[in-house]
PDB file of N, CA and C in Angstrom:
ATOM      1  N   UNK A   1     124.575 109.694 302.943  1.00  0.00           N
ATOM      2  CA  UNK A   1     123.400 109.275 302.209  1.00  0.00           C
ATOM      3  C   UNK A   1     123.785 108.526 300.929  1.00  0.00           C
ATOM      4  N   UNK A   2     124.651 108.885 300.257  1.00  0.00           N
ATOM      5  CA  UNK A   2     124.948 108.326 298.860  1.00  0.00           C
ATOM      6  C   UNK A   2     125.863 106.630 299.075  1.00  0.00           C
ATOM      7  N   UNK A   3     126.867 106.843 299.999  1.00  0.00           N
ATOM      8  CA  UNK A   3     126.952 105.803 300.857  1.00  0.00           C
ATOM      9  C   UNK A   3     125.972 104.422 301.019  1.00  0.00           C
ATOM     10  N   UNK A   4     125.043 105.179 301.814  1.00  0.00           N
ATOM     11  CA  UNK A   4     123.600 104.318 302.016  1.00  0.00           C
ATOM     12  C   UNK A   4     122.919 103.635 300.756  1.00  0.00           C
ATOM     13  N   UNK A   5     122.555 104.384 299.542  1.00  0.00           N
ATOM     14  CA  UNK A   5     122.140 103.997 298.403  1.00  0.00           C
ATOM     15  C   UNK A   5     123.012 103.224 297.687  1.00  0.00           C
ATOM     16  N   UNK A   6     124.286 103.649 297.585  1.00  0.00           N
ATOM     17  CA  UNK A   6     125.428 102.827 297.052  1.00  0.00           C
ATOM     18  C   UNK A   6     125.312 101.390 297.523  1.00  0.00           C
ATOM     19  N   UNK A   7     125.808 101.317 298.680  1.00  0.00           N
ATOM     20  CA  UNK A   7     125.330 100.181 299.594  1.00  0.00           C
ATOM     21  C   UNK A   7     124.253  99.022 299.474  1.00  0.00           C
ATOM     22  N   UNK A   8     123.148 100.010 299.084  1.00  0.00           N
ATOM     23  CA  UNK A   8     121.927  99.520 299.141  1.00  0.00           C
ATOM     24  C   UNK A   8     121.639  98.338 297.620  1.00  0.00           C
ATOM     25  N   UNK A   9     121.943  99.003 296.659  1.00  0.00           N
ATOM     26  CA  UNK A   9     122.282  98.670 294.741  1.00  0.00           C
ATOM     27  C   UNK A   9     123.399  97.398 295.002  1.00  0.00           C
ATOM     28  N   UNK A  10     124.537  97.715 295.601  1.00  0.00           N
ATOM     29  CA  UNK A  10     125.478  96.821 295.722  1.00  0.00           C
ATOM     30  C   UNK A  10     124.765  95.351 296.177  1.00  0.00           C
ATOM     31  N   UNK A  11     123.977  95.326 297.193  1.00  0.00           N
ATOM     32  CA  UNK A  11     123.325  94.395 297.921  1.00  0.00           C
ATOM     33  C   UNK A  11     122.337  93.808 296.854  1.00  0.00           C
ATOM     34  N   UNK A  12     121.558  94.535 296.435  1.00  0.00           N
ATOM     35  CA  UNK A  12     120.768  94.169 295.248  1.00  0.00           C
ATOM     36  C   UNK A  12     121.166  93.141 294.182  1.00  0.00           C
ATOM     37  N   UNK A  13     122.194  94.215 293.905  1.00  0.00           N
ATOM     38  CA  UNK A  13     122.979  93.189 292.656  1.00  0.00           C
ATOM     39  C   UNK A  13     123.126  92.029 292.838  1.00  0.00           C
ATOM     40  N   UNK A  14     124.101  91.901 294.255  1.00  0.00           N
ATOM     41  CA  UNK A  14     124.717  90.814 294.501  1.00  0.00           C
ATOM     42  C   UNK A  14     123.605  89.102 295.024  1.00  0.00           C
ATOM     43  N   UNK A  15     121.830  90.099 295.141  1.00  0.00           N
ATOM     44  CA  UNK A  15     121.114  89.212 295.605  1.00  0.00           C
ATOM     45  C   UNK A  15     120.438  88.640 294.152  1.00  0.00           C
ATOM     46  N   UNK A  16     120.731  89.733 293.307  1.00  0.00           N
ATOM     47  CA  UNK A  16     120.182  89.255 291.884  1.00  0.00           C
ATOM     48  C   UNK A  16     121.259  87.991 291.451  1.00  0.00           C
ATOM     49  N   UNK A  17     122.336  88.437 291.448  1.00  0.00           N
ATOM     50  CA  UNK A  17     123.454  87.316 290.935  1.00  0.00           C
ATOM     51  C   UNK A  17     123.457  86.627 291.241  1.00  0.00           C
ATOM     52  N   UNK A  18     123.183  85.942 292.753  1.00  0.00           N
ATOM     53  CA  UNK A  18     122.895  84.640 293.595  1.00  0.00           C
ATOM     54  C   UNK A  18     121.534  84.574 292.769  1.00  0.00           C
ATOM     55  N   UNK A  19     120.735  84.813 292.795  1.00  0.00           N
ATOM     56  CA  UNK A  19     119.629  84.380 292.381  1.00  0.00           C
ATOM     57  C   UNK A  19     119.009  83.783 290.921  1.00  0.00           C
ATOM     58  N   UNK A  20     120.343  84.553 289.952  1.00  0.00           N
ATOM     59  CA  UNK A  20     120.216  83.674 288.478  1.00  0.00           C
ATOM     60  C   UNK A  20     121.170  82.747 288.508  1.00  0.00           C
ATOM     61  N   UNK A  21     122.095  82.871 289.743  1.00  0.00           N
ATOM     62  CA  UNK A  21     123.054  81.488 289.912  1.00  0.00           C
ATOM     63  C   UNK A  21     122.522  80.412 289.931  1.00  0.00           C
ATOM     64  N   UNK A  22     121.280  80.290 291.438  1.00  0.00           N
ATOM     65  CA  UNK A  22     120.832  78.909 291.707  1.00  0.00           C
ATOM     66  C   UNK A  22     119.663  78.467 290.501  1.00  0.00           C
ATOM     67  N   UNK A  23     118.961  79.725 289.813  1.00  0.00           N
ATOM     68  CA  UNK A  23     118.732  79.296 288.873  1.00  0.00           C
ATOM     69  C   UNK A  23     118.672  78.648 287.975  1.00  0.00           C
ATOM     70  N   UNK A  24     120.330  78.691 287.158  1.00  0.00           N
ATOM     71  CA  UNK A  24     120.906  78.119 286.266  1.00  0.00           C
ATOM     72  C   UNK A  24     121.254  77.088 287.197  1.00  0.00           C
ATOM     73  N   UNK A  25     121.647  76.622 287.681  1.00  0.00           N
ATOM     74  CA  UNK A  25     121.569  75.286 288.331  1.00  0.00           C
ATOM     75  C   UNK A  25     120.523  74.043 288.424  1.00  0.00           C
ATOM     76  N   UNK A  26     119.386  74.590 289.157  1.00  0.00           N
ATOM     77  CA  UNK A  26     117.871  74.117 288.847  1.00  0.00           C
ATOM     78  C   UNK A  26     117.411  73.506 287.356  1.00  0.00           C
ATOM     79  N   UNK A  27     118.133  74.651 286.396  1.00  0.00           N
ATOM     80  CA  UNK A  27     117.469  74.087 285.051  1.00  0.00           C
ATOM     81  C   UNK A  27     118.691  73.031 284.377  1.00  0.00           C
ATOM     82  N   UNK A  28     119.626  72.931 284.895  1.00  0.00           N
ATOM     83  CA  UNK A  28     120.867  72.388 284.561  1.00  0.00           C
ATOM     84  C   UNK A  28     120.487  71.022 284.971  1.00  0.00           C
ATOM     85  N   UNK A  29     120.274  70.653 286.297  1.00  0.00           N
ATOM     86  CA  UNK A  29     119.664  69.268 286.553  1.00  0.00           C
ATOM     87  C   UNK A  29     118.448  69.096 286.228  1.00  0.00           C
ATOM     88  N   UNK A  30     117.394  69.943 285.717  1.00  0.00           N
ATOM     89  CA  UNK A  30     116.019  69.404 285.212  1.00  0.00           C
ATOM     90  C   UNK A  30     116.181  68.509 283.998  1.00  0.00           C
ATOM     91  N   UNK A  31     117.834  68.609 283.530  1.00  0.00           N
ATOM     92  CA  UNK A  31     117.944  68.152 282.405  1.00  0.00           C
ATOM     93  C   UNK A  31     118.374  66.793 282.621  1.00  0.00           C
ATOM     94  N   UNK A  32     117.503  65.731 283.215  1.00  0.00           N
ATOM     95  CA  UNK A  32     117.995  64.336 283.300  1.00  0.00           C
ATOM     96  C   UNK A  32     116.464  63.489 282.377  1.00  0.00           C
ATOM     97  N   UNK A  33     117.075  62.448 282.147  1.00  0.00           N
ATOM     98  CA  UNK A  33     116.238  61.213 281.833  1.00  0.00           C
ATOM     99  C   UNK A  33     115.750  60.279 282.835  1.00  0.00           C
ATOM    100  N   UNK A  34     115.167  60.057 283.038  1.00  0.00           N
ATOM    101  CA  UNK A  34     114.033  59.045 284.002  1.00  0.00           C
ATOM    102  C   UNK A  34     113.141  58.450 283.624  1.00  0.00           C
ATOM    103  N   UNK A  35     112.990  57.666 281.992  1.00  0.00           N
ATOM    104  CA  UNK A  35     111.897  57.171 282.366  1.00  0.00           C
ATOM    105  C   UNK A  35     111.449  55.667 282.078  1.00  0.00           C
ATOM    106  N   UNK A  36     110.274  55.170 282.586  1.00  0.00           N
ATOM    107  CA  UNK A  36     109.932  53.778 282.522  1.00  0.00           C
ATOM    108  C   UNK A  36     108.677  53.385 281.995  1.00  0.00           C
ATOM    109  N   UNK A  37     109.119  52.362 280.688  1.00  0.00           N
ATOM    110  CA  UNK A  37     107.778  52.434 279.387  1.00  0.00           C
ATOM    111  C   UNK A  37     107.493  50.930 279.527  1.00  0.00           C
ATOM    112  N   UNK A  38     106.500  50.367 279.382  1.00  0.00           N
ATOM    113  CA  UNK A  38     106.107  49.292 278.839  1.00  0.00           C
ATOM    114  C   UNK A  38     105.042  48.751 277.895  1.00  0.00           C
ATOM    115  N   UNK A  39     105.366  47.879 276.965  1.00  0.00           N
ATOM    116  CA  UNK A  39     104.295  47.649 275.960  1.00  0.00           C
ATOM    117  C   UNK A  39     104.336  46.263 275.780  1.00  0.00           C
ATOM    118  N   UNK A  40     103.882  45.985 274.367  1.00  0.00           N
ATOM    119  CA  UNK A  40     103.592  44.399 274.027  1.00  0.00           C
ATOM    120  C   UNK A  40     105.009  44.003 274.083  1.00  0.00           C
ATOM    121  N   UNK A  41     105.704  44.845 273.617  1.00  0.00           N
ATOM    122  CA  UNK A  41     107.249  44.465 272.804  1.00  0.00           C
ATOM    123  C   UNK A  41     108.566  44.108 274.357  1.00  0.00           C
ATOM    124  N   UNK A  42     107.567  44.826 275.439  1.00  0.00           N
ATOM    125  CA  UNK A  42     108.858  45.001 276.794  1.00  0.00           C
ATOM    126  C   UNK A  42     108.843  45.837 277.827  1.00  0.00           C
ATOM    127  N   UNK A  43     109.611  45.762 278.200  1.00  0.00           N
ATOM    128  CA  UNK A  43     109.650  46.860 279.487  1.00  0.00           C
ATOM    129  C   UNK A  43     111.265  47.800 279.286  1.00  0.00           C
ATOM    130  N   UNK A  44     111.286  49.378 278.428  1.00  0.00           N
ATOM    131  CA  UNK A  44     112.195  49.930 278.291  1.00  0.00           C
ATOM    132  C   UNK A  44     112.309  51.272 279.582  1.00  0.00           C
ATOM    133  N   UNK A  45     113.601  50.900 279.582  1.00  0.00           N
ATOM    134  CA  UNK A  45     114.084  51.772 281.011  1.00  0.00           C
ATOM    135  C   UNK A  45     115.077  53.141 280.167  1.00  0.00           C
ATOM    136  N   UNK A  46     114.988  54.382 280.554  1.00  0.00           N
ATOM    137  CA  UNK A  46     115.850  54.767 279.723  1.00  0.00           C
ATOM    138  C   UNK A  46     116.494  55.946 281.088  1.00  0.00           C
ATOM    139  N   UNK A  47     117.521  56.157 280.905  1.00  0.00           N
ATOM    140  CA  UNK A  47     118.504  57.175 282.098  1.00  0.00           C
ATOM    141  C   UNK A  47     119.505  57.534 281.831  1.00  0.00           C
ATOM    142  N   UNK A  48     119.732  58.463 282.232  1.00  0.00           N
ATOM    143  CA  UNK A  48     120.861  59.454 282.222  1.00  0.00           C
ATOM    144  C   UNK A  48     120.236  61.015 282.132  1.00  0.00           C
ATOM    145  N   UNK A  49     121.644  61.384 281.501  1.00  0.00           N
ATOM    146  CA  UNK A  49     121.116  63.007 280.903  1.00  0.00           C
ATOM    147  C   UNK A  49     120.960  63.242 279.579  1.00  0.00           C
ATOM    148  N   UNK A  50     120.162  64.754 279.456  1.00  0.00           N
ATOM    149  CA  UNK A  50     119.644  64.130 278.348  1.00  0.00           C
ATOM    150  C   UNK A  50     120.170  64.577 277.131  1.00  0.00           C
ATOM    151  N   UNK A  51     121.585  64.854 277.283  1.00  0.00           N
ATOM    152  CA  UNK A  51     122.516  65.005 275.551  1.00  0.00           C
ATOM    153  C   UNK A  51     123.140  63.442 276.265  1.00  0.00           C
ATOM    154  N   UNK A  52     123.035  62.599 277.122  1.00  0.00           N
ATOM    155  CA  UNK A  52     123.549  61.232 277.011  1.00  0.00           C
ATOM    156  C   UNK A  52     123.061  60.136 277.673  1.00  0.00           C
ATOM    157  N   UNK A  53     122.381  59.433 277.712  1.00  0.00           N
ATOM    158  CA  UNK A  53     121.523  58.179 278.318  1.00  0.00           C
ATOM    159  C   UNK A  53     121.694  57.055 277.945  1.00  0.00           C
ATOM    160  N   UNK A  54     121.193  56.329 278.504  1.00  0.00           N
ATOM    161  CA  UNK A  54     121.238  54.856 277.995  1.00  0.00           C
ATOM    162  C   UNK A  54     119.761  54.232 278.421  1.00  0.00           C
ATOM    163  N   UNK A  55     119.436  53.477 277.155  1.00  0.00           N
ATOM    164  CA  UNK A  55     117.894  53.088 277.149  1.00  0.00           C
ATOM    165  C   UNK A  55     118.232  51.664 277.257  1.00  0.00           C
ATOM    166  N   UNK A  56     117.207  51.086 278.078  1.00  0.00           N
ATOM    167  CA  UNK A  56     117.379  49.468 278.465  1.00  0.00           C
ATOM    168  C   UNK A  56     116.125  48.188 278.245  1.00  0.00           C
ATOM    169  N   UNK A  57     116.256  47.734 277.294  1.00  0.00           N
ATOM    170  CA  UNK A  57     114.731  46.663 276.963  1.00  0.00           C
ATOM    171  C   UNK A  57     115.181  45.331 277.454  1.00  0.00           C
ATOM    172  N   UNK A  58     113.912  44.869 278.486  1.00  0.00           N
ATOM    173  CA  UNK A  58     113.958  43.618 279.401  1.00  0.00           C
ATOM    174  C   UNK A  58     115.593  43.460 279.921  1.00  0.00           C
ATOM    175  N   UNK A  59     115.730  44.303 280.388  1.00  0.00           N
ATOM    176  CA  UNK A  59     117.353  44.031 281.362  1.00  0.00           C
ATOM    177  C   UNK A  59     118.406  43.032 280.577  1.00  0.00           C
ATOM    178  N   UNK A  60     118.029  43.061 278.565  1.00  0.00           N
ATOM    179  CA  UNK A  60     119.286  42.108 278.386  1.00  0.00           C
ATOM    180  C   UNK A  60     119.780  42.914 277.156  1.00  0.00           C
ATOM    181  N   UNK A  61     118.841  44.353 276.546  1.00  0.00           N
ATOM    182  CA  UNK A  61     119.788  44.656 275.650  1.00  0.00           C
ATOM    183  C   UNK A  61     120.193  46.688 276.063  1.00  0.00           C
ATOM    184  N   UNK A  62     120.915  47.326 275.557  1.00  0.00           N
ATOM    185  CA  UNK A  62     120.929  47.915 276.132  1.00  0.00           C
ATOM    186  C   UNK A  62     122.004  48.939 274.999  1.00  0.00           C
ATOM    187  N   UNK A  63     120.919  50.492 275.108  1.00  0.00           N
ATOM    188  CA  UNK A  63     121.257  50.868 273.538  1.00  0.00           C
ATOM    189  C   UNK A  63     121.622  52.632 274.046  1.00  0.00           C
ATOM    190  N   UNK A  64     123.210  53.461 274.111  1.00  0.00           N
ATOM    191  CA  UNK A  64     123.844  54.083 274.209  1.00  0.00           C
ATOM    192  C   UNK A  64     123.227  55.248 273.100  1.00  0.00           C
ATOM    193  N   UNK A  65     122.597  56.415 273.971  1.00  0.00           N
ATOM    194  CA  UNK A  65     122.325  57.705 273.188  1.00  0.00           C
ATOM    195  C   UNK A  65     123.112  59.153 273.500  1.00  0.00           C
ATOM    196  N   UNK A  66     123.677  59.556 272.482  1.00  0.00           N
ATOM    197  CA  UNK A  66     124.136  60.777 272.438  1.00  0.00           C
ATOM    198  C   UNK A  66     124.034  62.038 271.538  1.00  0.00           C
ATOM    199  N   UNK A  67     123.027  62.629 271.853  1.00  0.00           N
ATOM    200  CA  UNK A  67     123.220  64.021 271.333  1.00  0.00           C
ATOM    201  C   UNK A  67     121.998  63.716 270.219  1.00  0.00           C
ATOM    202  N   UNK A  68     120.708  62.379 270.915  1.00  0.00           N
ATOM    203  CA  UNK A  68     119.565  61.854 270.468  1.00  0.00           C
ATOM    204  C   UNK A  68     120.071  61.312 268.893  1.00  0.00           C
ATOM    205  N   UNK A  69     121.068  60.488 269.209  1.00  0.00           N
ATOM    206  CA  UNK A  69     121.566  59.346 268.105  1.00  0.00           C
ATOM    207  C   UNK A  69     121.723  58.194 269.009  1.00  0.00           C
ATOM    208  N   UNK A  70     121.517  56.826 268.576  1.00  0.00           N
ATOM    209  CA  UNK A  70     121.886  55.979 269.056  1.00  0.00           C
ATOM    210  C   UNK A  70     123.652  55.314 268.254  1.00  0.00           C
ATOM    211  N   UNK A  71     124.257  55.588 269.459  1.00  0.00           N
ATOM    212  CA  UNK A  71     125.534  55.371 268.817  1.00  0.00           C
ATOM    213  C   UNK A  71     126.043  53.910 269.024  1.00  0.00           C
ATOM    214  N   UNK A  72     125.742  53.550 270.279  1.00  0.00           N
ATOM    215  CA  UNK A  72     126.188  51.887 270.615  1.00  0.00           C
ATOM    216  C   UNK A  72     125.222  51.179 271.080  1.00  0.00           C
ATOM    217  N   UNK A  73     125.374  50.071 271.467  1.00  0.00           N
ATOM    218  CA  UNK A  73     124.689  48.368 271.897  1.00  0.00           C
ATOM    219  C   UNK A  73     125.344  47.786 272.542  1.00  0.00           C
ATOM    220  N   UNK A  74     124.320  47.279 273.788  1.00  0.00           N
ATOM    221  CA  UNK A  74     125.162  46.074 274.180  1.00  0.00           C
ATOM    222  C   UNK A  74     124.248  44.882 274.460  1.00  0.00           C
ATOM    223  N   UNK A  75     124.365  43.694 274.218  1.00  0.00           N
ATOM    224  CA  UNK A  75     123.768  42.606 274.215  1.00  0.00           C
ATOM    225  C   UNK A  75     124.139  42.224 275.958  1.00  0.00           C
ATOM    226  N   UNK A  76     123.440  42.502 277.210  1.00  0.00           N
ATOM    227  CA  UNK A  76     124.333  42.101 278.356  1.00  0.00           C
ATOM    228  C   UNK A  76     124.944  40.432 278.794  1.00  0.00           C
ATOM    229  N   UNK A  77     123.967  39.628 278.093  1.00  0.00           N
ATOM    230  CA  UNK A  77     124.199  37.948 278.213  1.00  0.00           C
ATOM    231  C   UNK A  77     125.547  37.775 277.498  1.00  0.00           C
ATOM    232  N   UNK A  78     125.690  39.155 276.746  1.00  0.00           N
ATOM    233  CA  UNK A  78     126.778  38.251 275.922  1.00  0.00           C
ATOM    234  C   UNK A  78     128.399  39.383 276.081  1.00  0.00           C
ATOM    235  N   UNK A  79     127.992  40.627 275.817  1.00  0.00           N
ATOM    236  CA  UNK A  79     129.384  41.764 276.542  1.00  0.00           C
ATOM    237  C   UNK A  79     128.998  42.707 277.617  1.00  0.00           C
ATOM    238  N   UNK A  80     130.198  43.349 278.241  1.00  0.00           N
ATOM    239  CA  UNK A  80     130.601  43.613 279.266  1.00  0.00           C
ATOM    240  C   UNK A  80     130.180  45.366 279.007  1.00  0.00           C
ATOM    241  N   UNK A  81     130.885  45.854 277.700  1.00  0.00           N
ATOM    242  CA  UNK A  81     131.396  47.035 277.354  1.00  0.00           C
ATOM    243  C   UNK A  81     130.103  47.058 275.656  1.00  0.00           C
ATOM    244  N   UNK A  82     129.712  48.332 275.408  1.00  0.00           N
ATOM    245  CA  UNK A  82     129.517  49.363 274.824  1.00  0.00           C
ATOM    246  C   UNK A  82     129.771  48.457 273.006  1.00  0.00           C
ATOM    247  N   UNK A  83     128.890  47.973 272.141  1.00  0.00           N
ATOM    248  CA  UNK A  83     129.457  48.277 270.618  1.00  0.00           C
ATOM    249  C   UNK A  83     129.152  48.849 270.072  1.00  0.00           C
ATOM    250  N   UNK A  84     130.173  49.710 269.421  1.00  0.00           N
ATOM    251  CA  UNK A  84     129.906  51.092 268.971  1.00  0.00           C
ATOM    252  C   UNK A  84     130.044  50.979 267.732  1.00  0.00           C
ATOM    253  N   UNK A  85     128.501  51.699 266.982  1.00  0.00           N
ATOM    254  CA  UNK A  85     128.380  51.797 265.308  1.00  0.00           C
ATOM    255  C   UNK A  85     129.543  52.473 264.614  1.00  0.00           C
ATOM    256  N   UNK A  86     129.900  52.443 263.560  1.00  0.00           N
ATOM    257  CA  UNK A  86     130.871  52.622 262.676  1.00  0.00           C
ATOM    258  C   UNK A  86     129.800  53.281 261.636  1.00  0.00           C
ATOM    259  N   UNK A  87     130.489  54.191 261.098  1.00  0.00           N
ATOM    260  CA  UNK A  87     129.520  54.837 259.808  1.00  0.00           C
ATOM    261  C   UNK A  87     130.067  54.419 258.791  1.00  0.00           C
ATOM    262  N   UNK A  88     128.951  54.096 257.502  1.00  0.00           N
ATOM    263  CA  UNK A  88     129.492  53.253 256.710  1.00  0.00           C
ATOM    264  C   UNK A  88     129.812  54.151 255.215  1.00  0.00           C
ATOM    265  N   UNK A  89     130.957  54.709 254.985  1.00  0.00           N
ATOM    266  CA  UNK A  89     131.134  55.360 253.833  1.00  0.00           C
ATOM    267  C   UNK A  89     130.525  55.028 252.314  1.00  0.00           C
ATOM    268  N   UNK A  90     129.811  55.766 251.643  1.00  0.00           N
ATOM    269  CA  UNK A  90     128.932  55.328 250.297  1.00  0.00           C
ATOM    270  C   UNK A  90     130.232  55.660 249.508  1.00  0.00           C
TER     271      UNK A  90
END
């Protein structure tokens, strides 16, 4: 009998632990960016995740966020790669 109950808790557990596993998973990818804005000014695209994305106005400029700072730019007509702000010491 104790066997049986033992058994029984063991199973439990192990269905609880799977179960805050896939959990934390679920809320782990809820954490993306998706979205698509338009106004007078354009059409801004913004994606990724969301401690890092990249936001995009009319498919030519294109502005690098991390940790909800904008850290870089890229002009696409004109570079390839990422320019990244420099902080400017007072």
């Amino acid at each position: 009998m104790v066997f049986l109950i033992t058994a029984v808790v063991l199973i439990l557990l192990a269905a609880v632990a799977f179960f805050i596993i896939q959990n934390r998973g679920k809320a782990m990818a809820a954490a993306k960016v998706d979205v698509n804005y338009t106004n007078e000014n354009g059409t801004f695209l913004a994606r990724g995740k969301l401690d890092d994305f990249v936001i995009q106005k009319n498919d030519r400029f294109a502005f690098l966020v991390r940790d909800g700072v904008i850290v870089a730019c890229k002009d696409n007509q004109k570079h390839q790669d990422f320019v990244f702000y420099t902080e400017v010491e007072k």
